[in-house]
PDB file of N, CA and C in Angstrom:
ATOM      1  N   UNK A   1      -5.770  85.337  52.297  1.00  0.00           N
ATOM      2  CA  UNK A   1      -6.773  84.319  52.336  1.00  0.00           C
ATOM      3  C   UNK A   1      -7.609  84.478  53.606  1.00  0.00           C
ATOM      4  N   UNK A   2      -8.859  83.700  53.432  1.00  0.00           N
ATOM      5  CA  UNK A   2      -9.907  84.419  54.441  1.00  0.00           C
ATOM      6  C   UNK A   2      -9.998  82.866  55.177  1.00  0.00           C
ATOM      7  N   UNK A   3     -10.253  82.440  56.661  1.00  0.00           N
ATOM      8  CA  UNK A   3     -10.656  81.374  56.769  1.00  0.00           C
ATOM      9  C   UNK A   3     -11.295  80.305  56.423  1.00  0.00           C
ATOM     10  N   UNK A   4     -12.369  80.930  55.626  1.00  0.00           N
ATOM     11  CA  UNK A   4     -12.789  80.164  54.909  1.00  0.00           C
ATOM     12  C   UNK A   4     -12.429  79.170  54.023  1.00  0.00           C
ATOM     13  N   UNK A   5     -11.317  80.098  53.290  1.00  0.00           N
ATOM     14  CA  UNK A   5     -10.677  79.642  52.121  1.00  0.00           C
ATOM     15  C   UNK A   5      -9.560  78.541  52.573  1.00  0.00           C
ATOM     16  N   UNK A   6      -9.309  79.134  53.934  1.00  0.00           N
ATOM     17  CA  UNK A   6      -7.886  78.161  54.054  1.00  0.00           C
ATOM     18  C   UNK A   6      -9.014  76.598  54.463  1.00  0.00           C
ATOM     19  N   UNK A   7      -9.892  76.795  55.445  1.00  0.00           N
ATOM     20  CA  UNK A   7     -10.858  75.259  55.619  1.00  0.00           C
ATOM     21  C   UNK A   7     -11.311  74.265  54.692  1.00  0.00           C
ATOM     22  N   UNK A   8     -11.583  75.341  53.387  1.00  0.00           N
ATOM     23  CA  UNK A   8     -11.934  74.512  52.036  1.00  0.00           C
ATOM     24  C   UNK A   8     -10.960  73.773  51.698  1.00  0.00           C
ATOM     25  N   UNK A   9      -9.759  74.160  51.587  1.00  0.00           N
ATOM     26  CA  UNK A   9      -8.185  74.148  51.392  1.00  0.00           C
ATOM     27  C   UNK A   9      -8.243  72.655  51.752  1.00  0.00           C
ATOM     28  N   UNK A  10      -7.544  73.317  53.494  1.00  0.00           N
ATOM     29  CA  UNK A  10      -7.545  71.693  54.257  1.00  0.00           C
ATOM     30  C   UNK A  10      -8.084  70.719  53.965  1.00  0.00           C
ATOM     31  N   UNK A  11     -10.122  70.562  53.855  1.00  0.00           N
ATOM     32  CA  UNK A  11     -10.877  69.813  53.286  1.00  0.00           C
ATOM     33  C   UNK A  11     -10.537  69.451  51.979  1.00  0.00           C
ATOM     34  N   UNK A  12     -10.162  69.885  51.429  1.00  0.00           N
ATOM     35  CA  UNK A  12     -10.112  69.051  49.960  1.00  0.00           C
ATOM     36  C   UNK A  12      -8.746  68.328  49.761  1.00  0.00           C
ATOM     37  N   UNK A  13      -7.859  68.622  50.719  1.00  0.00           N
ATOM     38  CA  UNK A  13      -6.443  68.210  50.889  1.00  0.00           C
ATOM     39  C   UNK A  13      -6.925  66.732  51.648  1.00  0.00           C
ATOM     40  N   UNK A  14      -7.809  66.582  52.526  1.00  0.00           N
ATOM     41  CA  UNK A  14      -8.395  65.724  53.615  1.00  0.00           C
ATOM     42  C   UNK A  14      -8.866  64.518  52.870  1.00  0.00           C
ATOM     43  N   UNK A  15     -10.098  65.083  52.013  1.00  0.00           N
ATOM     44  CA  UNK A  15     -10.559  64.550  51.103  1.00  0.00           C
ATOM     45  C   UNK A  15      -9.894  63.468  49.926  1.00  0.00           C
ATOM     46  N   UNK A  16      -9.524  64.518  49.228  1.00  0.00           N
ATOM     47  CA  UNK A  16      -8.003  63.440  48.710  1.00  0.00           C
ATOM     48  C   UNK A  16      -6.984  62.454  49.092  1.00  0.00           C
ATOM     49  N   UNK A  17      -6.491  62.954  50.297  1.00  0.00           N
ATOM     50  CA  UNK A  17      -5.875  62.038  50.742  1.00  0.00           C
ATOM     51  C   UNK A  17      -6.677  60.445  51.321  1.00  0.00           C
ATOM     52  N   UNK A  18      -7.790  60.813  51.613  1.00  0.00           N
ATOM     53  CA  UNK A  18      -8.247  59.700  52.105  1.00  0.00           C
ATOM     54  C   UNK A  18      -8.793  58.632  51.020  1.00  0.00           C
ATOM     55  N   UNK A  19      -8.856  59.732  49.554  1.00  0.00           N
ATOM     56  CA  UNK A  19      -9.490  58.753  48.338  1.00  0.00           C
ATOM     57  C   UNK A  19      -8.356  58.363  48.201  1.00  0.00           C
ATOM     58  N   UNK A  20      -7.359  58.661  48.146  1.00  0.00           N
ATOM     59  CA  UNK A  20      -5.971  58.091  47.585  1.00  0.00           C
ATOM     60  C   UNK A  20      -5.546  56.555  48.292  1.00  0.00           C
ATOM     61  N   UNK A  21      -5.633  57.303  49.754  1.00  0.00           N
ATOM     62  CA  UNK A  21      -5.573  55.926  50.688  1.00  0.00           C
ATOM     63  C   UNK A  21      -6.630  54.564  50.521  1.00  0.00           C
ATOM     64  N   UNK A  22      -7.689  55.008  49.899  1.00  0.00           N
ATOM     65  CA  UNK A  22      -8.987  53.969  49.741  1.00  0.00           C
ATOM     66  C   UNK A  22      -8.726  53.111  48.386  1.00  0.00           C
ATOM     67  N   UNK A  23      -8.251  54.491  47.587  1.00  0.00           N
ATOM     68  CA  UNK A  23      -8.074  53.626  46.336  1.00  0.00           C
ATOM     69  C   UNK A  23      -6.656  52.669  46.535  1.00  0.00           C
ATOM     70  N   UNK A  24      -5.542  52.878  47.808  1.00  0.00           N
ATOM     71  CA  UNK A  24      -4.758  51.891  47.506  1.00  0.00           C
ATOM     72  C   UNK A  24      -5.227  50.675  48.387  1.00  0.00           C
ATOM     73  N   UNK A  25      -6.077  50.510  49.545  1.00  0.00           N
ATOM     74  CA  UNK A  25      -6.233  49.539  49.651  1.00  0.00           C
ATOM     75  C   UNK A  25      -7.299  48.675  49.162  1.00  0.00           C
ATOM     76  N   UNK A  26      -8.004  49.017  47.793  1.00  0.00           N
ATOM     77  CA  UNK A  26      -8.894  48.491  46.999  1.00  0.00           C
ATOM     78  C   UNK A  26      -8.040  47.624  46.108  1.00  0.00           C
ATOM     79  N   UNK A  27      -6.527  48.238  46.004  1.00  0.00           N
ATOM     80  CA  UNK A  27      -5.760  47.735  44.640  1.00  0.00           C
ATOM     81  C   UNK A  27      -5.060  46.839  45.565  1.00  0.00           C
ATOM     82  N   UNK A  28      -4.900  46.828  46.680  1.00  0.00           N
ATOM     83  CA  UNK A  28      -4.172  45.093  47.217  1.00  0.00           C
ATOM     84  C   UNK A  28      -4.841  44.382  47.342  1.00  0.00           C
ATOM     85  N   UNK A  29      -4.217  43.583  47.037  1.00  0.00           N
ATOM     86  CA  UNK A  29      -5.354  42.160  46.934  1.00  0.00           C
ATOM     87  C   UNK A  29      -5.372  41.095  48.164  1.00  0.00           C
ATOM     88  N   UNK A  30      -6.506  40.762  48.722  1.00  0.00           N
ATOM     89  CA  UNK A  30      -6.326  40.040  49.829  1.00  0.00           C
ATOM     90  C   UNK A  30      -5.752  38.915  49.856  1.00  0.00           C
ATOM     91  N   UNK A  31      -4.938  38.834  50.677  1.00  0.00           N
ATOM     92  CA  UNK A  31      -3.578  37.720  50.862  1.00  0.00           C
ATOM     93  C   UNK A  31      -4.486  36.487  51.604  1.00  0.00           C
ATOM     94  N   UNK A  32      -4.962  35.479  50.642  1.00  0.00           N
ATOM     95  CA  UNK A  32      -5.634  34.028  51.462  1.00  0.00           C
ATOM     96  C   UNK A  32      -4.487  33.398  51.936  1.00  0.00           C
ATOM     97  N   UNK A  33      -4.909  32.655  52.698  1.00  0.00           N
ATOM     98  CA  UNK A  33      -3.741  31.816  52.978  1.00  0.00           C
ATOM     99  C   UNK A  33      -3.868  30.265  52.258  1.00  0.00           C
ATOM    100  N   UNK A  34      -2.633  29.979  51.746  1.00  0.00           N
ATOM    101  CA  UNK A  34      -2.280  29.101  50.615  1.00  0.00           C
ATOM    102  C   UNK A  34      -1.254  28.244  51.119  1.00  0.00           C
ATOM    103  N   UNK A  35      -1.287  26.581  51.238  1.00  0.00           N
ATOM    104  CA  UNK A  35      -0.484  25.845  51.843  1.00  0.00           C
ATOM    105  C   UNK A  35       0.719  26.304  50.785  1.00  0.00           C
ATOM    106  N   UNK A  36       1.879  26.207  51.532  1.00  0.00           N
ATOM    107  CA  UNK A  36       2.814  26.336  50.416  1.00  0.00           C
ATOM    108  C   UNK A  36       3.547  25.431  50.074  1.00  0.00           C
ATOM    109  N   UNK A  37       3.513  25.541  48.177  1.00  0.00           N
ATOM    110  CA  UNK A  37       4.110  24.375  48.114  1.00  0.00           C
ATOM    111  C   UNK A  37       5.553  23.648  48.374  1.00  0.00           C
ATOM    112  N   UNK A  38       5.275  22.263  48.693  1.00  0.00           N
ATOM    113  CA  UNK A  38       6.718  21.315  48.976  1.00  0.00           C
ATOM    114  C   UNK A  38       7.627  22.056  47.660  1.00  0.00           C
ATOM    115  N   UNK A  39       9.161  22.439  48.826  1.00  0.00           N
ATOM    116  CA  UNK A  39      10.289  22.007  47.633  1.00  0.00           C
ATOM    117  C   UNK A  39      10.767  20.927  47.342  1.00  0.00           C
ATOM    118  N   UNK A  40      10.771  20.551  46.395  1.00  0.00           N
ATOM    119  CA  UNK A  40      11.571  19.474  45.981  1.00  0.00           C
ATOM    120  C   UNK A  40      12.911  19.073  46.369  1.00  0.00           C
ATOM    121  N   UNK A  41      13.281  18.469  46.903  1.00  0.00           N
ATOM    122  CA  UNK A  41      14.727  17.817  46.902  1.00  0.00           C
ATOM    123  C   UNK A  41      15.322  16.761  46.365  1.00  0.00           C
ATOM    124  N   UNK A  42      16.172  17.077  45.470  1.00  0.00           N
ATOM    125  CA  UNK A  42      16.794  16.174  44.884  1.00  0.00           C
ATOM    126  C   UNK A  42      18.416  15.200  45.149  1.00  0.00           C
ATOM    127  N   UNK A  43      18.534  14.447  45.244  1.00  0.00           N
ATOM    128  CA  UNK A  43      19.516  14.258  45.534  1.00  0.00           C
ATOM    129  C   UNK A  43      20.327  12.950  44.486  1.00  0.00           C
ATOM    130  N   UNK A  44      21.728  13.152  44.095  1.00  0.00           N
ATOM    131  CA  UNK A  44      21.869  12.481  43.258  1.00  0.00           C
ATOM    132  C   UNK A  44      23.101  10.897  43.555  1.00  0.00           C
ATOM    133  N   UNK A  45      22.966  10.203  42.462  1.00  0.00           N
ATOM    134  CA  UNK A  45      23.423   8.734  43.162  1.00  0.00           C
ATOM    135  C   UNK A  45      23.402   8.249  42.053  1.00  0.00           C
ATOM    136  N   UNK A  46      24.265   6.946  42.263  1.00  0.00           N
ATOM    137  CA  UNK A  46      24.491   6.230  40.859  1.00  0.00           C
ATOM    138  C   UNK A  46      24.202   5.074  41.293  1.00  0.00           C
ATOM    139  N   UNK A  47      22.999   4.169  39.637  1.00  0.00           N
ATOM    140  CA  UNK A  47      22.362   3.269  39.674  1.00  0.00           C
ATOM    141  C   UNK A  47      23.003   1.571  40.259  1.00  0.00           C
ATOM    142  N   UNK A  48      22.934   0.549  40.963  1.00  0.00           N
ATOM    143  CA  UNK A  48      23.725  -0.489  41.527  1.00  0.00           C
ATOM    144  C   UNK A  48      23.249  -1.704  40.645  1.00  0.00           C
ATOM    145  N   UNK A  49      22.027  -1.471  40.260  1.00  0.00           N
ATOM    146  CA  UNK A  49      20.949  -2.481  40.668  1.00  0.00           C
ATOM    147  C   UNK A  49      19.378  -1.936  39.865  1.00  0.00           C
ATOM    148  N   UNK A  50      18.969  -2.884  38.322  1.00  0.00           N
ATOM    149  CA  UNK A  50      17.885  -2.292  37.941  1.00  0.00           C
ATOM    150  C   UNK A  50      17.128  -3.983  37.391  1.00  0.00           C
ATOM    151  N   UNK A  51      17.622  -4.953  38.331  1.00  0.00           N
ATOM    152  CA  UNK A  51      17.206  -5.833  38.267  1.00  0.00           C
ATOM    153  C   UNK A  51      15.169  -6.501  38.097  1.00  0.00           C
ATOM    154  N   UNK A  52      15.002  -5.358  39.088  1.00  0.00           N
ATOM    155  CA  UNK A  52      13.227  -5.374  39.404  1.00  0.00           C
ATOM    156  C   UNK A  52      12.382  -4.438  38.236  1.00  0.00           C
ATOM    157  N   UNK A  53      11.569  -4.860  38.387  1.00  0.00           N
ATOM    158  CA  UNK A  53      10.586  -4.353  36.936  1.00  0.00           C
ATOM    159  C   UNK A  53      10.129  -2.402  37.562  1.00  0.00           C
ATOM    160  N   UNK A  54      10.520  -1.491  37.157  1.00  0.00           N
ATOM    161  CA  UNK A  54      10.185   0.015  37.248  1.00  0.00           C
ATOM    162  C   UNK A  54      10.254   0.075  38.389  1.00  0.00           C
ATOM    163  N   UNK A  55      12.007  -0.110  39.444  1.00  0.00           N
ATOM    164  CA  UNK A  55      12.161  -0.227  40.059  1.00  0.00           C
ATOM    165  C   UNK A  55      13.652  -0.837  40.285  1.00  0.00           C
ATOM    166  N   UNK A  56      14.477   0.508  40.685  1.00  0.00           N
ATOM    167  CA  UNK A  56      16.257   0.812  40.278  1.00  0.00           C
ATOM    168  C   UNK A  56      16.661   0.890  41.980  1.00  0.00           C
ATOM    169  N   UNK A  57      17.862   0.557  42.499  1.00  0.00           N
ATOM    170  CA  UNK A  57      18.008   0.733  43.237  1.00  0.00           C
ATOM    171  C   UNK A  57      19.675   1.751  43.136  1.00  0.00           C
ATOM    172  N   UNK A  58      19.190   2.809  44.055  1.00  0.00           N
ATOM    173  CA  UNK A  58      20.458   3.799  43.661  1.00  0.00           C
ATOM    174  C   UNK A  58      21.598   3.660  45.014  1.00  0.00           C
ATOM    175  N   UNK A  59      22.754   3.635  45.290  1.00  0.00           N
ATOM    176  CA  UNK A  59      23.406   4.279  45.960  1.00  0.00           C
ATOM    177  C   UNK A  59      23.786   5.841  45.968  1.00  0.00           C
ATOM    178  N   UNK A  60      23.013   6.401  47.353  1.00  0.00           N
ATOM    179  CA  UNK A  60      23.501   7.762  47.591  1.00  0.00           C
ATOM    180  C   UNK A  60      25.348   7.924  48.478  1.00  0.00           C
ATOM    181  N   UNK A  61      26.003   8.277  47.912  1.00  0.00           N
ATOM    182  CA  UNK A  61      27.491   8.545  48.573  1.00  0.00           C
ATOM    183  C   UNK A  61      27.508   9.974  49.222  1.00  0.00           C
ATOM    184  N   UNK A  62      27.741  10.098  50.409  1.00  0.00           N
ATOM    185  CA  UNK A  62      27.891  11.452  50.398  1.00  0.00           C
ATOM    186  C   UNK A  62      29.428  11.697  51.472  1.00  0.00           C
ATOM    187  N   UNK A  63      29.894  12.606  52.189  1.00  0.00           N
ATOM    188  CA  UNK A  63      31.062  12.963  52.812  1.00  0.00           C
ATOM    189  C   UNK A  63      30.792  13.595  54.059  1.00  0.00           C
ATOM    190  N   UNK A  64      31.618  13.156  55.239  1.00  0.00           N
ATOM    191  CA  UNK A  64      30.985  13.476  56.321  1.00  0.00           C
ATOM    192  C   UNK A  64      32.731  13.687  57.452  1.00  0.00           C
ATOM    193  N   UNK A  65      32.668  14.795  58.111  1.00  0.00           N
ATOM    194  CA  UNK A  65      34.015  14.997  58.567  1.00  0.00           C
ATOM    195  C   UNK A  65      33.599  14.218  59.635  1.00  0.00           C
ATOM    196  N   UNK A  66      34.879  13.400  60.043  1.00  0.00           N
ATOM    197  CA  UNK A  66      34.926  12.476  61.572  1.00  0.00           C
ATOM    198  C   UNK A  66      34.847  13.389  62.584  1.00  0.00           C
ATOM    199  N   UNK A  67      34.105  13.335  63.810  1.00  0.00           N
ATOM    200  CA  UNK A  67      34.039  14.535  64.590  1.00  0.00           C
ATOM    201  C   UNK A  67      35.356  14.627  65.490  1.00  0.00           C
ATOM    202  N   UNK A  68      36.502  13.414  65.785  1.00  0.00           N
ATOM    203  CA  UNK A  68      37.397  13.804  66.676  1.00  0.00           C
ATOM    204  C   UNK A  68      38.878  13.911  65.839  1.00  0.00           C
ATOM    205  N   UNK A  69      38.984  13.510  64.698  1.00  0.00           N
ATOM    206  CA  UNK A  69      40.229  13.414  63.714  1.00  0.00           C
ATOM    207  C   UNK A  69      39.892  13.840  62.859  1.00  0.00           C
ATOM    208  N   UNK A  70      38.855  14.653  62.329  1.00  0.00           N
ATOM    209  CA  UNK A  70      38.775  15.880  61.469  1.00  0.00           C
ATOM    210  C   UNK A  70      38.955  14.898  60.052  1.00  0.00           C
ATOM    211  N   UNK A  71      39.560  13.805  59.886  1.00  0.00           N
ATOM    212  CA  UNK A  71      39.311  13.436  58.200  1.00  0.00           C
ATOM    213  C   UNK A  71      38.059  12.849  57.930  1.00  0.00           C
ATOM    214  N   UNK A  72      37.743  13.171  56.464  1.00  0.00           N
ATOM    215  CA  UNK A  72      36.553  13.306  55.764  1.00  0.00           C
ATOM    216  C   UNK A  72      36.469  11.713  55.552  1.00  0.00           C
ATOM    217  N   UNK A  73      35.138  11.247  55.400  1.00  0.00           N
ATOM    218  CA  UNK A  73      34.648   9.775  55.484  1.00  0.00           C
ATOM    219  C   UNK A  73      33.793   9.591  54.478  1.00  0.00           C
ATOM    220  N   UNK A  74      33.671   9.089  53.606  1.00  0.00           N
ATOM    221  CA  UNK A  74      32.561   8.354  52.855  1.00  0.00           C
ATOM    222  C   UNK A  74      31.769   7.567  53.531  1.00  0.00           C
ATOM    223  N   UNK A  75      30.732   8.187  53.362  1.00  0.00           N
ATOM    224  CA  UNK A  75      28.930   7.100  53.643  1.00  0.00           C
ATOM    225  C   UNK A  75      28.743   6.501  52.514  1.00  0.00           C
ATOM    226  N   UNK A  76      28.059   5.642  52.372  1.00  0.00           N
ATOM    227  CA  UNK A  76      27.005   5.623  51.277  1.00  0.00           C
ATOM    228  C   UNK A  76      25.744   4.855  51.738  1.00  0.00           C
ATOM    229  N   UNK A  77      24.385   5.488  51.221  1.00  0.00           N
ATOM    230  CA  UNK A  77      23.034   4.809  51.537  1.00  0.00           C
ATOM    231  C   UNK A  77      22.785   4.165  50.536  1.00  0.00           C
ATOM    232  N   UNK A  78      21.935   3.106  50.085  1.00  0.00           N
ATOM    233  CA  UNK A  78      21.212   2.508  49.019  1.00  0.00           C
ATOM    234  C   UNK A  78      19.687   2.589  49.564  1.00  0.00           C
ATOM    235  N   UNK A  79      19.379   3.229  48.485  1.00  0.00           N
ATOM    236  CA  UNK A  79      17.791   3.276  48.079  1.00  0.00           C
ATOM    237  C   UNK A  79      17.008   2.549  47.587  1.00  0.00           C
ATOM    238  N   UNK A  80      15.658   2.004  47.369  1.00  0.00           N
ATOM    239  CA  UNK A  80      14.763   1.730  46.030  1.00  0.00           C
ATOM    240  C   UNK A  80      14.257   3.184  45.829  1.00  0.00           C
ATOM    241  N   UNK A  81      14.520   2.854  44.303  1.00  0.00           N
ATOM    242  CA  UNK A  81      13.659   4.342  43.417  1.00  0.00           C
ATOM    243  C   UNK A  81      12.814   3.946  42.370  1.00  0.00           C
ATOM    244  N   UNK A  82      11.673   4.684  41.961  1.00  0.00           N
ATOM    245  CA  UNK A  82      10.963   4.303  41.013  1.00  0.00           C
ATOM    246  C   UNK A  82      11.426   4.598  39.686  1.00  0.00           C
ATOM    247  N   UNK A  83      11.568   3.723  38.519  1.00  0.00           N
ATOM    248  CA  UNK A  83      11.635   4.724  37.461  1.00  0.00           C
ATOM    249  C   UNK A  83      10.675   3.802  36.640  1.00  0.00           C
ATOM    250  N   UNK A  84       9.655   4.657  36.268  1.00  0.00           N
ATOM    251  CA  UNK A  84       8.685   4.467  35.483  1.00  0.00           C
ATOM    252  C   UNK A  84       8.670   3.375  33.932  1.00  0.00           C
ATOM    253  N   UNK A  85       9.927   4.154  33.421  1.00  0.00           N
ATOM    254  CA  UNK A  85       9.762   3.940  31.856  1.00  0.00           C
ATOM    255  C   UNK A  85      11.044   3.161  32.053  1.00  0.00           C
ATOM    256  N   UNK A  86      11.778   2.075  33.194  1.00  0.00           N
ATOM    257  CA  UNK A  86      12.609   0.992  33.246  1.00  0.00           C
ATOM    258  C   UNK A  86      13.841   2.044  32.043  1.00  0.00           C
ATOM    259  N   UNK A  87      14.123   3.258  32.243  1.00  0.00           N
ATOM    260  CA  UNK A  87      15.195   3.980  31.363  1.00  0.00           C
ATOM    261  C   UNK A  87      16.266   4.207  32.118  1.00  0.00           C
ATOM    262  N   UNK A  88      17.012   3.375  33.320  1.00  0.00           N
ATOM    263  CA  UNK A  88      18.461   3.608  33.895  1.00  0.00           C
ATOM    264  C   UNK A  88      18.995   1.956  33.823  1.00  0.00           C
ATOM    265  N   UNK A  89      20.196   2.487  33.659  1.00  0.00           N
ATOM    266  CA  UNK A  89      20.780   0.927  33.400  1.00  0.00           C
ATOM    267  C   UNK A  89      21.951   1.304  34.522  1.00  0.00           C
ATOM    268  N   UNK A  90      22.794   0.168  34.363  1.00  0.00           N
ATOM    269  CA  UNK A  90      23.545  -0.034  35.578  1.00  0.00           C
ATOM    270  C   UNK A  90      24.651   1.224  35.437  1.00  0.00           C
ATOM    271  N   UNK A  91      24.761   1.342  36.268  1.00  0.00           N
ATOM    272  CA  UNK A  91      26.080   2.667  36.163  1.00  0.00           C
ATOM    273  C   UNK A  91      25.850   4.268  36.288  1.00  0.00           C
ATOM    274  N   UNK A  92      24.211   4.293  35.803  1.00  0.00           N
ATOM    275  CA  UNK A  92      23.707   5.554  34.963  1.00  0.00           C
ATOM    276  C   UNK A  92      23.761   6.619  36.623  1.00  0.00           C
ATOM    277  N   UNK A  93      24.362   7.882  36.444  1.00  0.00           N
ATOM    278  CA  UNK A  93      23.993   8.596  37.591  1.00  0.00           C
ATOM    279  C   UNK A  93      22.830   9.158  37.355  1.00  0.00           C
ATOM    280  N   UNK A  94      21.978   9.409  38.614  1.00  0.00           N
ATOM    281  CA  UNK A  94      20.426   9.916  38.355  1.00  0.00           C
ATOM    282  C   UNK A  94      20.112  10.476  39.433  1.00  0.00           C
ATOM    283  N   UNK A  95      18.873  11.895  39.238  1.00  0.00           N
ATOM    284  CA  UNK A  95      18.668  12.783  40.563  1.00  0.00           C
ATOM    285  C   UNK A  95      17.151  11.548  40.646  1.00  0.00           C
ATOM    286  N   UNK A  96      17.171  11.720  41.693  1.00  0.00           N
ATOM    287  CA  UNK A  96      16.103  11.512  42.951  1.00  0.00           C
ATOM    288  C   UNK A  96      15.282  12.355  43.540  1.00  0.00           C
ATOM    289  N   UNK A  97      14.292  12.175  43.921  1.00  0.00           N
ATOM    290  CA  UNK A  97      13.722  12.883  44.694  1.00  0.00           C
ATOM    291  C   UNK A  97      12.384  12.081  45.640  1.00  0.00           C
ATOM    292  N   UNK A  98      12.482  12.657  47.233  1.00  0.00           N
ATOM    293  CA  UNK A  98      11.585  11.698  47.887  1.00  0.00           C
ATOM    294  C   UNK A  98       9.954  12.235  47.440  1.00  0.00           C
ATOM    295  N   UNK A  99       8.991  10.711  47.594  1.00  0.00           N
ATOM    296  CA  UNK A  99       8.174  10.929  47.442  1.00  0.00           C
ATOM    297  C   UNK A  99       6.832  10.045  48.492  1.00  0.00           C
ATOM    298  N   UNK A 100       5.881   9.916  48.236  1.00  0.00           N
ATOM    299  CA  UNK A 100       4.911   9.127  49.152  1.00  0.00           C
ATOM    300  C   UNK A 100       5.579   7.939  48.973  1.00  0.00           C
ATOM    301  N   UNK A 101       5.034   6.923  49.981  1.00  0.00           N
ATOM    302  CA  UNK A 101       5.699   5.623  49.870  1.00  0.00           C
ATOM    303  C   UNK A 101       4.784   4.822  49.010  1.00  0.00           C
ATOM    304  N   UNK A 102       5.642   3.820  47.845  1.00  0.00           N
ATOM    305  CA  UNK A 102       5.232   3.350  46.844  1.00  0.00           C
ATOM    306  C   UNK A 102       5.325   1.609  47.324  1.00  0.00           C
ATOM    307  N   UNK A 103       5.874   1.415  47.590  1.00  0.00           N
ATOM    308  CA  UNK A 103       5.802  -0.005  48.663  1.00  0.00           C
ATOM    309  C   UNK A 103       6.841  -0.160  50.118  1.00  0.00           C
ATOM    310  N   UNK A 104       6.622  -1.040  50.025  1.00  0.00           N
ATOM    311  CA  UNK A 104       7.404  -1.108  51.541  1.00  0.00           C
ATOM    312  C   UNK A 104       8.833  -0.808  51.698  1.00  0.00           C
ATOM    313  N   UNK A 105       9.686  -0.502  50.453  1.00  0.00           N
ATOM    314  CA  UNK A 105      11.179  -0.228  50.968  1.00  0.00           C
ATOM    315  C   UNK A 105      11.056   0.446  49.826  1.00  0.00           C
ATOM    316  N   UNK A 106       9.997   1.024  49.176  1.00  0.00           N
ATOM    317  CA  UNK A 106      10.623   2.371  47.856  1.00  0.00           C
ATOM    318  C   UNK A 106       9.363   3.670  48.252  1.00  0.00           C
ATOM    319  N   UNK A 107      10.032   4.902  48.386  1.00  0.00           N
ATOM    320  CA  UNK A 107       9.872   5.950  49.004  1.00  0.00           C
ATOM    321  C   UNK A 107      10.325   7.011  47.961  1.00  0.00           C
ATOM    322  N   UNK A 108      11.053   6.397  46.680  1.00  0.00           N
ATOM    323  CA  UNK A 108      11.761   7.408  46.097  1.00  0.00           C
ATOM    324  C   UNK A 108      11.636   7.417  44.604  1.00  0.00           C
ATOM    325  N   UNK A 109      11.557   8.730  43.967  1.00  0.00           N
ATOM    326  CA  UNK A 109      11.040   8.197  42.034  1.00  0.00           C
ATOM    327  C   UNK A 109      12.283   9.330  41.436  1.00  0.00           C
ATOM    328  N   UNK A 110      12.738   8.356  40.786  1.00  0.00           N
ATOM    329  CA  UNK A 110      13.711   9.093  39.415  1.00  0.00           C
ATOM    330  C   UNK A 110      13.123  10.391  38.586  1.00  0.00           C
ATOM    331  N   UNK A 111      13.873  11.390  38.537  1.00  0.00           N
ATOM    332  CA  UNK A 111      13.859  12.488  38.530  1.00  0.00           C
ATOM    333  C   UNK A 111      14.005  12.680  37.003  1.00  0.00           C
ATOM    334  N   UNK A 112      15.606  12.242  36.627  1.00  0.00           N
ATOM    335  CA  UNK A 112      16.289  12.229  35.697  1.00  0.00           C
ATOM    336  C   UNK A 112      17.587  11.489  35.961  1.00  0.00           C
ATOM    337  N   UNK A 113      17.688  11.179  34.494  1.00  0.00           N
ATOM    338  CA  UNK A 113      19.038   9.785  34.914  1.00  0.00           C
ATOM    339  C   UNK A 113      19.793  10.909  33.612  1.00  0.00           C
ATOM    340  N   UNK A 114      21.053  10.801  33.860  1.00  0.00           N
ATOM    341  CA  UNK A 114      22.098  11.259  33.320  1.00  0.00           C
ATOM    342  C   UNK A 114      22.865  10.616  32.704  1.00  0.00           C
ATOM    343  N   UNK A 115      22.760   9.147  32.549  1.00  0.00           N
ATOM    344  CA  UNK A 115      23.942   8.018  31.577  1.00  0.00           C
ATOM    345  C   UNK A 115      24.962   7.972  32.307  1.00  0.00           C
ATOM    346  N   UNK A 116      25.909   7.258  31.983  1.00  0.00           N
ATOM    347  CA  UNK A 116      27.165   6.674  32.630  1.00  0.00           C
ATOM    348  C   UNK A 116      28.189   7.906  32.832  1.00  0.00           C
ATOM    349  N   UNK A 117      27.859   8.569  31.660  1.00  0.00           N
ATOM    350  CA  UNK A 117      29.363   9.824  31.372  1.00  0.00           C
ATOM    351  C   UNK A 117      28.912  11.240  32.391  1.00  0.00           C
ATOM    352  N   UNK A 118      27.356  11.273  32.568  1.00  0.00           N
ATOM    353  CA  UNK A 118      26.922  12.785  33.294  1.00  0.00           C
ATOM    354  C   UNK A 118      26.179  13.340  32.475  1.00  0.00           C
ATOM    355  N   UNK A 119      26.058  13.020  31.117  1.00  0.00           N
ATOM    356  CA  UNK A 119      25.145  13.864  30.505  1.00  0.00           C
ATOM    357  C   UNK A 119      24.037  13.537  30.328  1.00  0.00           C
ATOM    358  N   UNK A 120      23.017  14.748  30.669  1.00  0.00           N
ATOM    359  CA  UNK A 120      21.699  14.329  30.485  1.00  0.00           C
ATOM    360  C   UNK A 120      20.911  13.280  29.439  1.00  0.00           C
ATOM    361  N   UNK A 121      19.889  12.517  29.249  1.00  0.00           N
ATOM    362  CA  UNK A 121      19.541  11.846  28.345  1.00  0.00           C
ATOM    363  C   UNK A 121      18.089  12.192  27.694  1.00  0.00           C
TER     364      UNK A 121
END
């Protein structure tokens, strides 16, 4: 091979590579930036109280080790939760999840209520 030949060579090796490189950053797509969305958290509790009109009040129970005698303790919180369609009755366990505040002591809307036994409804 004559110099020539090997320069053409290189060049078209040059060439290519750089279309290759162009064409991949044509095919990514520019990354906007996008608030991301809230996860949900759910948390579940059984109904006390569905006395008020679309508007259940749940006890959350949860377990918490004592920090100097190591045995496990029951909490429990009580909530107001919303439920729309007045569909939990007393007993019913149901997920939760927080949301904007809907009046002054309810912060929280029914997810899904599960009935007395656990199974979905």
């Amino acid at each position: 091979m004559t110099e020539n030949e090997v320069n053409e060579t290189a060049v078209e090796t040059e060439t290519e590579q750089t279309a290759e490189a162009e064409a991949e950053q044509a095919v990514e797509p520019v990354a906007e930036e996008t608030p991301e969305q809230k996860t949900v958290r759910k948390v579940f509790g059984r109904v006390v109280s569905n006395g008020a009109d679309k508007t259940v009040s749940v006890s959350i129970e949860r377990v918490v080790k004592h920090p100097v005698y190591g045995k496990y303790i029951r909490r429990t919180s009580r909530v107001m939760a919303h439920d729309e369609d007045n569909a939990c009755q007393l007993g019913d366990r149901v997920a939760i999840s927080e949301c904007r505040p809907l009046s002054k002591r309810k912060s929280w809307r029914v997810v899904e209520v599960f009935g007395s036994n656990g199974a979905p409804q």
